[in-house]
C-alpha atoms as a PDB file:
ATOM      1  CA  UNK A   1       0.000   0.000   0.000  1.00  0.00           C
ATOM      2  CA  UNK A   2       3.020   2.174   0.037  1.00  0.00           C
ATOM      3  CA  UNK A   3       3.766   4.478  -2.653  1.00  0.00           C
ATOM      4  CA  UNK A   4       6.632   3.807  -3.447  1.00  0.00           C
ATOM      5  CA  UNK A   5       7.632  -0.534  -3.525  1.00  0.00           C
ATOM      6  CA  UNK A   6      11.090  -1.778  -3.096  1.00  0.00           C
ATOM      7  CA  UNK A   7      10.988  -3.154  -6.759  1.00  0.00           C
ATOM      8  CA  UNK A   8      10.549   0.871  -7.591  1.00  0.00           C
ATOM      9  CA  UNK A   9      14.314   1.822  -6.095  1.00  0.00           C
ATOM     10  CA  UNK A  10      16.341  -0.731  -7.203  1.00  0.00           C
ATOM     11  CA  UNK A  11      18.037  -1.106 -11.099  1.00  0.00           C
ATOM     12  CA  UNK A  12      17.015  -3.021 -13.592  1.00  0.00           C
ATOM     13  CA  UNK A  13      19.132  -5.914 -13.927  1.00  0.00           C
ATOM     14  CA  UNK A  14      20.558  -6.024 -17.749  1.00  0.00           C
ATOM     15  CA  UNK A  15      20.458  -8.945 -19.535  1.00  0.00           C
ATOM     16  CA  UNK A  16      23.648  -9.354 -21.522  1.00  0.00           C
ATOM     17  CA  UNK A  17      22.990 -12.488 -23.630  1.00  0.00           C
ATOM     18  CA  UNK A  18      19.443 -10.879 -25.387  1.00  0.00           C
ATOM     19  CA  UNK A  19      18.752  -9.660 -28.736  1.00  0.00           C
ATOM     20  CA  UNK A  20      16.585  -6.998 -27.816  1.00  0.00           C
ATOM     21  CA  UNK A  21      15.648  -4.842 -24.828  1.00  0.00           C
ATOM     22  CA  UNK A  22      12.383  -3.152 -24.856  1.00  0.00           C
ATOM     23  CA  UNK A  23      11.310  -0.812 -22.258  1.00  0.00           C
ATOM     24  CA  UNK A  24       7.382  -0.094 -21.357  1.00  0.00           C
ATOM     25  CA  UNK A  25       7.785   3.433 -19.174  1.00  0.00           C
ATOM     26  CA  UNK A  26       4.758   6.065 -17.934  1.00  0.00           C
ATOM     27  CA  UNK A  27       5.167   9.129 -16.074  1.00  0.00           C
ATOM     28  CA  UNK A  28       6.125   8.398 -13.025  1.00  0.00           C
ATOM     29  CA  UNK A  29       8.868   5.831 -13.871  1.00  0.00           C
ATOM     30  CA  UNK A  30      10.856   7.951 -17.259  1.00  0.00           C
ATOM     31  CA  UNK A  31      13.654   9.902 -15.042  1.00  0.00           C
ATOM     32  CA  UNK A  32      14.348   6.746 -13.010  1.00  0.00           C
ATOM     33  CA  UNK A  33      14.885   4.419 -16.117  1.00  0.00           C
ATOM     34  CA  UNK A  34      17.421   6.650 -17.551  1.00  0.00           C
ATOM     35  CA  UNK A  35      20.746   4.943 -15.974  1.00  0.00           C
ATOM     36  CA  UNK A  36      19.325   1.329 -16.877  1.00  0.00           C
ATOM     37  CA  UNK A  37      18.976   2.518 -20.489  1.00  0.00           C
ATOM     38  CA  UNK A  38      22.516   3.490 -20.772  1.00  0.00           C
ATOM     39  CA  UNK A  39      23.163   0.311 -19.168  1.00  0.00           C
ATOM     40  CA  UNK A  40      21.135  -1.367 -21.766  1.00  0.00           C
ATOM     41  CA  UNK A  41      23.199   0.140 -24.802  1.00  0.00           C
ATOM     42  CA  UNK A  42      26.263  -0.089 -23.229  1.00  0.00           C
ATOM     43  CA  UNK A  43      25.334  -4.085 -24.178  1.00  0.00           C
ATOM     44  CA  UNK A  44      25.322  -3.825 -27.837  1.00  0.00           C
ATOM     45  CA  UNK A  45      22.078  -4.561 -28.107  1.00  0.00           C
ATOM     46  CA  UNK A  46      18.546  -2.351 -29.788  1.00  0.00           C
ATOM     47  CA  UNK A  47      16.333  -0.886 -27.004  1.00  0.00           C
ATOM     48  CA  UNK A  48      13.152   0.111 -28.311  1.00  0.00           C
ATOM     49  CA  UNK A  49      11.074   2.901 -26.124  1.00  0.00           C
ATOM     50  CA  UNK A  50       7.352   2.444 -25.268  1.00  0.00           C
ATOM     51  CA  UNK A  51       5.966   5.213 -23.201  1.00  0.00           C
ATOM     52  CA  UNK A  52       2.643   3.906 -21.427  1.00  0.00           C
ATOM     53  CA  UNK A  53      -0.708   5.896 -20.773  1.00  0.00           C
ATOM     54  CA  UNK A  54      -2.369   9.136 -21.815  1.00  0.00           C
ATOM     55  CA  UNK A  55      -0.138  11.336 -21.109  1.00  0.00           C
ATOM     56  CA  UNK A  56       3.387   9.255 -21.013  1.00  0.00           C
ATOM     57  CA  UNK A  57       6.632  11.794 -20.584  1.00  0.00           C
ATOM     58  CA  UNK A  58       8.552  12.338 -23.206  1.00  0.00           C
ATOM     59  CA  UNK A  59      12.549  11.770 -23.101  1.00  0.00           C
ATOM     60  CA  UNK A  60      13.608  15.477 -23.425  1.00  0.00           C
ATOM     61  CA  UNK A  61      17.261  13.854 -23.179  1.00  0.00           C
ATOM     62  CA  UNK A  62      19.564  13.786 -26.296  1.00  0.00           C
ATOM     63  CA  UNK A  63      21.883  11.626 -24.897  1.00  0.00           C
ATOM     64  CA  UNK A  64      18.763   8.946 -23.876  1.00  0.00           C
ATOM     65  CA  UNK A  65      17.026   9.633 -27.341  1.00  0.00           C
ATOM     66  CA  UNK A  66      20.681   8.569 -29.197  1.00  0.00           C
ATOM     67  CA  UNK A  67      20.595   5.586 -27.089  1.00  0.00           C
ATOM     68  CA  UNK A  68      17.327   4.510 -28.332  1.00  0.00           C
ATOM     69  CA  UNK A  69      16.503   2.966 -31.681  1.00  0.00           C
ATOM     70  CA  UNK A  70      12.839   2.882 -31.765  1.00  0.00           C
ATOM     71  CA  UNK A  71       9.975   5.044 -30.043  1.00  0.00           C
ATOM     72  CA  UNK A  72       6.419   3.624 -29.866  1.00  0.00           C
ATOM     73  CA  UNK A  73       3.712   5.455 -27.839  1.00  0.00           C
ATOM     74  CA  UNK A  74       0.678   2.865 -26.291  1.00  0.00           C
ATOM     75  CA  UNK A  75      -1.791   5.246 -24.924  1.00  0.00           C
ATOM     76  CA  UNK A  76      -4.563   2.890 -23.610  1.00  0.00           C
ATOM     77  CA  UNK A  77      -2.476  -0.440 -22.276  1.00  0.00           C
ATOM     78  CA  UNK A  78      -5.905  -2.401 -22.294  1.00  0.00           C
ATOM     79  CA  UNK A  79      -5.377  -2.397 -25.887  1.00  0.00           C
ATOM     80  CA  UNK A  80      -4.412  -5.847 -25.477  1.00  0.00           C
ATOM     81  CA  UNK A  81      -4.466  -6.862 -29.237  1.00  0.00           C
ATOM     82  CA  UNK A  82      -2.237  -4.119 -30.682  1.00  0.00           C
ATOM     83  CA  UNK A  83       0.709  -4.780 -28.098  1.00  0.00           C
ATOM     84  CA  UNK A  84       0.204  -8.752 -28.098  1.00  0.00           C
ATOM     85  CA  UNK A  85       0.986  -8.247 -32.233  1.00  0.00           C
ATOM     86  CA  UNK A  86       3.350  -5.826 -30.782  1.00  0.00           C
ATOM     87  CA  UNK A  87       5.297  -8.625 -28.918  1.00  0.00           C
ATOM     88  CA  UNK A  88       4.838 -11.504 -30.612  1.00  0.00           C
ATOM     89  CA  UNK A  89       6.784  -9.708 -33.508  1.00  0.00           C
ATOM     90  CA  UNK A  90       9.398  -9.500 -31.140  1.00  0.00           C
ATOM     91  CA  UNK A  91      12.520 -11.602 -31.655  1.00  0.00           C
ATOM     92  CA  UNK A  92      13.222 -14.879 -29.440  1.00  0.00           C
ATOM     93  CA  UNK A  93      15.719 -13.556 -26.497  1.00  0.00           C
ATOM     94  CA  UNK A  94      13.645 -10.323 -26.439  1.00  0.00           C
ATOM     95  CA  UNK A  95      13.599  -8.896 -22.551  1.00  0.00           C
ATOM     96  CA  UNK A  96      11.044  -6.559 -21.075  1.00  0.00           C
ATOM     97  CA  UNK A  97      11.792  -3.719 -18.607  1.00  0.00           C
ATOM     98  CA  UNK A  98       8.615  -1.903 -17.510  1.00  0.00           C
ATOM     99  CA  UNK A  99       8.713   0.994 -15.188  1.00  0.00           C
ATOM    100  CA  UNK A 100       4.813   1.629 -14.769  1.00  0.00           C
ATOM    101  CA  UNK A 101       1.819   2.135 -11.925  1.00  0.00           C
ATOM    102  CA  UNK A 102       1.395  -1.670 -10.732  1.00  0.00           C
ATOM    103  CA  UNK A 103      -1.805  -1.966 -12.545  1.00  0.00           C
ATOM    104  CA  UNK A 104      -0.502  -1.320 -15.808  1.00  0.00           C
ATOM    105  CA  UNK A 105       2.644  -3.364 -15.190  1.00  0.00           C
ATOM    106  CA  UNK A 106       0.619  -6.256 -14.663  1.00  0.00           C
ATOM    107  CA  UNK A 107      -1.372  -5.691 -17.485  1.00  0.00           C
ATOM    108  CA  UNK A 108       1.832  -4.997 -19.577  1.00  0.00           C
ATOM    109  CA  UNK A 109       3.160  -8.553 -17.669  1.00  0.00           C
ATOM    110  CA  UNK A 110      -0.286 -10.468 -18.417  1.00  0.00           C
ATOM    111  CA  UNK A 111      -0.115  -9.940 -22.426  1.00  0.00           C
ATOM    112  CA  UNK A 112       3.709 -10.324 -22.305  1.00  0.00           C
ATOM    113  CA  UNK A 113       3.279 -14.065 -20.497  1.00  0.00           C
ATOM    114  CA  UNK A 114       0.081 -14.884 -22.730  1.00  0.00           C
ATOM    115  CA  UNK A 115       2.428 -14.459 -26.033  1.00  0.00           C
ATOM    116  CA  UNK A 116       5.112 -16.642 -24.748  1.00  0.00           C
ATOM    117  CA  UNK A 117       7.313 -14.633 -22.604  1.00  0.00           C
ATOM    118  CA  UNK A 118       9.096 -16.162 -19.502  1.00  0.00           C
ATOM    119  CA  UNK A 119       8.839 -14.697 -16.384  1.00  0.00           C
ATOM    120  CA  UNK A 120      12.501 -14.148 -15.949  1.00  0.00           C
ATOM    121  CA  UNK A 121      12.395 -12.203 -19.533  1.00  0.00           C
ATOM    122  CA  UNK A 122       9.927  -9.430 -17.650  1.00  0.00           C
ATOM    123  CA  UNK A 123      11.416  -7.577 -15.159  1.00  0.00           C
ATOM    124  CA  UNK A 124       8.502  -4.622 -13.218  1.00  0.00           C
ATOM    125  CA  UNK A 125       9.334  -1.542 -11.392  1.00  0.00           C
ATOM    126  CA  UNK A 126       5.900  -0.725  -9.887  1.00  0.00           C
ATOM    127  CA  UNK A 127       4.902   2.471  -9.140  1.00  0.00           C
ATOM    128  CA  UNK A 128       1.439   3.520  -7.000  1.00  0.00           C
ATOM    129  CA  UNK A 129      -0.655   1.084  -5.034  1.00  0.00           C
ATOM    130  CA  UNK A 130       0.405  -2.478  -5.523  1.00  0.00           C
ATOM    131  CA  UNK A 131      -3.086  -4.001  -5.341  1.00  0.00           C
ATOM    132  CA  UNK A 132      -6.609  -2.834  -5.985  1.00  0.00           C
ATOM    133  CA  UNK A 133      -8.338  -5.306  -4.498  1.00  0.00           C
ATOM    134  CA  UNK A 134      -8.927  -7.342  -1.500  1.00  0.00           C
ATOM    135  CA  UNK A 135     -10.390 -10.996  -1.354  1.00  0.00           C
ATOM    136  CA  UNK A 136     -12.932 -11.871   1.893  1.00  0.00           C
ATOM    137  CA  UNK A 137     -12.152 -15.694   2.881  1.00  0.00           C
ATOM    138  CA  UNK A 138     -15.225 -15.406   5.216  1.00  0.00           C
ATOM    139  CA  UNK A 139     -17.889 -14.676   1.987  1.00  0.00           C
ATOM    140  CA  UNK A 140     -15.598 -14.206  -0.973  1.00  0.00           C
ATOM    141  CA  UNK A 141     -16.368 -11.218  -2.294  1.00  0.00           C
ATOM    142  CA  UNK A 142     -14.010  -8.809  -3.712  1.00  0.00           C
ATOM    143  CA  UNK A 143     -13.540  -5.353  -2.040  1.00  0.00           C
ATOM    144  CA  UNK A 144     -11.975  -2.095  -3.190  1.00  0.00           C
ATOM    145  CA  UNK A 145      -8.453  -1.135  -1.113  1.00  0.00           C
ATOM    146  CA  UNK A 146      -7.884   1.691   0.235  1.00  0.00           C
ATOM    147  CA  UNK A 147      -4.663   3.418   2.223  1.00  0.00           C
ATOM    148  CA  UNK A 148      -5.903   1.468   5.529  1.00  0.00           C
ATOM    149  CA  UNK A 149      -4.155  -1.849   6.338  1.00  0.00           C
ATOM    150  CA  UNK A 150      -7.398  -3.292   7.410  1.00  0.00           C
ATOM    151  CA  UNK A 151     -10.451  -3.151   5.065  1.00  0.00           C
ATOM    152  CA  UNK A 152     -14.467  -3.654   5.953  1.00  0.00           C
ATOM    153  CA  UNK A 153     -15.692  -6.272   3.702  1.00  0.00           C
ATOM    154  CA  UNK A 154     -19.021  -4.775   2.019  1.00  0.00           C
ATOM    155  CA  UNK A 155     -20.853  -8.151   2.020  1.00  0.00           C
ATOM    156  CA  UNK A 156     -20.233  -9.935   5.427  1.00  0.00           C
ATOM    157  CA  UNK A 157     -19.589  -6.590   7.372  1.00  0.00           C
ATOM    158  CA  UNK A 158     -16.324  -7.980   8.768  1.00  0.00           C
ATOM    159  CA  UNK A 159     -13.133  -6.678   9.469  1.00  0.00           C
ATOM    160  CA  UNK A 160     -10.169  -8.258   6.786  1.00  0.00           C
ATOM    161  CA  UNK A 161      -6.435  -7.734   7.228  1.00  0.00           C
ATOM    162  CA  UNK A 162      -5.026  -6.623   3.818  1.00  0.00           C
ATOM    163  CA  UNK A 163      -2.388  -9.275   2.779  1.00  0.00           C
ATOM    164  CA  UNK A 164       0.614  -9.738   0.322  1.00  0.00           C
ATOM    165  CA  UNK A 165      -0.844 -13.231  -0.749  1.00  0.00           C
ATOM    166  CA  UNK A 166      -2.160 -12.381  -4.677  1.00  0.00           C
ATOM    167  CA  UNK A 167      -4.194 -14.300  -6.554  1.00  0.00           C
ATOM    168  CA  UNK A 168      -3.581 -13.710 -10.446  1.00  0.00           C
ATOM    169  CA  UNK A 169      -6.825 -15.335 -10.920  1.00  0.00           C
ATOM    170  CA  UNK A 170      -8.634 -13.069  -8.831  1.00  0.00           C
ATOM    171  CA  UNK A 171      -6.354 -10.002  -9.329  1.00  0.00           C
ATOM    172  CA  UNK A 172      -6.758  -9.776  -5.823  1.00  0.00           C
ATOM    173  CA  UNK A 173      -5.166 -10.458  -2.289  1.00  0.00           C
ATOM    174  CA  UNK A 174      -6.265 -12.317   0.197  1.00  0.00           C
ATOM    175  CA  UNK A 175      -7.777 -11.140   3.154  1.00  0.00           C
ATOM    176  CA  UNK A 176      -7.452 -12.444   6.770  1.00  0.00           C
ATOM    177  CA  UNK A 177     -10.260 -12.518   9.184  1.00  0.00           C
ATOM    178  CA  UNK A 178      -9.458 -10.206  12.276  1.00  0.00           C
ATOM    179  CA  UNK A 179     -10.413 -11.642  15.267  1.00  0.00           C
ATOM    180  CA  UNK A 180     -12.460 -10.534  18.074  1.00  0.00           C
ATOM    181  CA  UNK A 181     -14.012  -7.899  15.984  1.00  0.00           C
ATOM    182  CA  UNK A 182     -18.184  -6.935  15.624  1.00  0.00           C
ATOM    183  CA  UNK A 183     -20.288  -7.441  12.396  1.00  0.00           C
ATOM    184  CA  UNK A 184     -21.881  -4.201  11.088  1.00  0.00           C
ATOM    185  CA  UNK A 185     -24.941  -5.850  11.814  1.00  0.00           C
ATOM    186  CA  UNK A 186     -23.622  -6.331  15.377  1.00  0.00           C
ATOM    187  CA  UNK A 187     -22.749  -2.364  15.948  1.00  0.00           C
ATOM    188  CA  UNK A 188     -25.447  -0.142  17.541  1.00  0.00           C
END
């Protein structure tokens, strides 16, 4: 729930045996890819640009836009079917670097892994609120997250702890019952 992840301040690790580095960037996470992309040239190898969302920064950086051979612009990242044509032209040995909010990093991730890509060819840098939403193992429904570590679930009334445990097929995490705590039905 913190702004800012771990995964957000460290560097990319560069893969030296690829063919092709692309990275997926949005506004928050341009400035901090710029050493990793110098890294990435430094290995001999193209790295293609792909600023993510509406209004995706520009690189106003003539050394950064001499590093890069290719700039591609994907506005809407639910746009599944233009980048999974997008990435299944890519070549084999073709690694991702995406420096994005965490909900369009897993999107990004999702379409990457459903064309054929390996999970250690996709590295994230998440930006934002990791998770969205929380799942209630007392009546399984799905509730909204907010800031709060602890969340009210809007079906049983009762109080969930917010978890790291994420379900991909939920796009949710799981959330523990807290104990000794009232139902809303129970409150005066």
């Amino acid at each position: 729930m913190t702004e800012r992840s771990l995964d957000s301040l460290s560097p990319f690790e560069i893969r030296r045996r690829c063919r092709k580095h692309l990275v997926f960037v949005d506004n928050h996470g341009v400035v901090d890819v710029f050493p990793d992309v110098r890294r990435m040239a430094a290995t001999g190898c193209p790295v293609e640009w792909n600023l993510v969302g509406e209004s995706a920064g520009e690189t106003d950086d003539p050394c950064i836009d001499a590093l890069i051979s290719a700039k591609r612009s994907w506005p809407h990242v639910g746009d599944s079917d233009a980048l999974r044509m997008y990435l299944e032209h890519q070549p084999m040995g073709t690694h991702l670097y995406i420096a994005a909010s965490w909900v369009s990093a897993r999107s990004l991730a999702r379409i990457a892994e459903m064309v054929g890509y390996a999970k250690e060819d996709i590295q994230i840098r998440g930006y934002g609120q990791k998770y969205q939403k929380v799942f209630c193992i007392a009546c399984y429904t799905i509730n909204p997250i907010g800031d709060a570590p602890t969340v009210i679930c809007r079906q049983c009334g009762k109080m969930i702890s917010v978890s790291d445990h994420y379900s991909r097929r939920l796009d949710a995490v799981l959330g523990y019952l807290m104990l000794n705590n009232k139902t809303k039905k129970e409150n005066p």
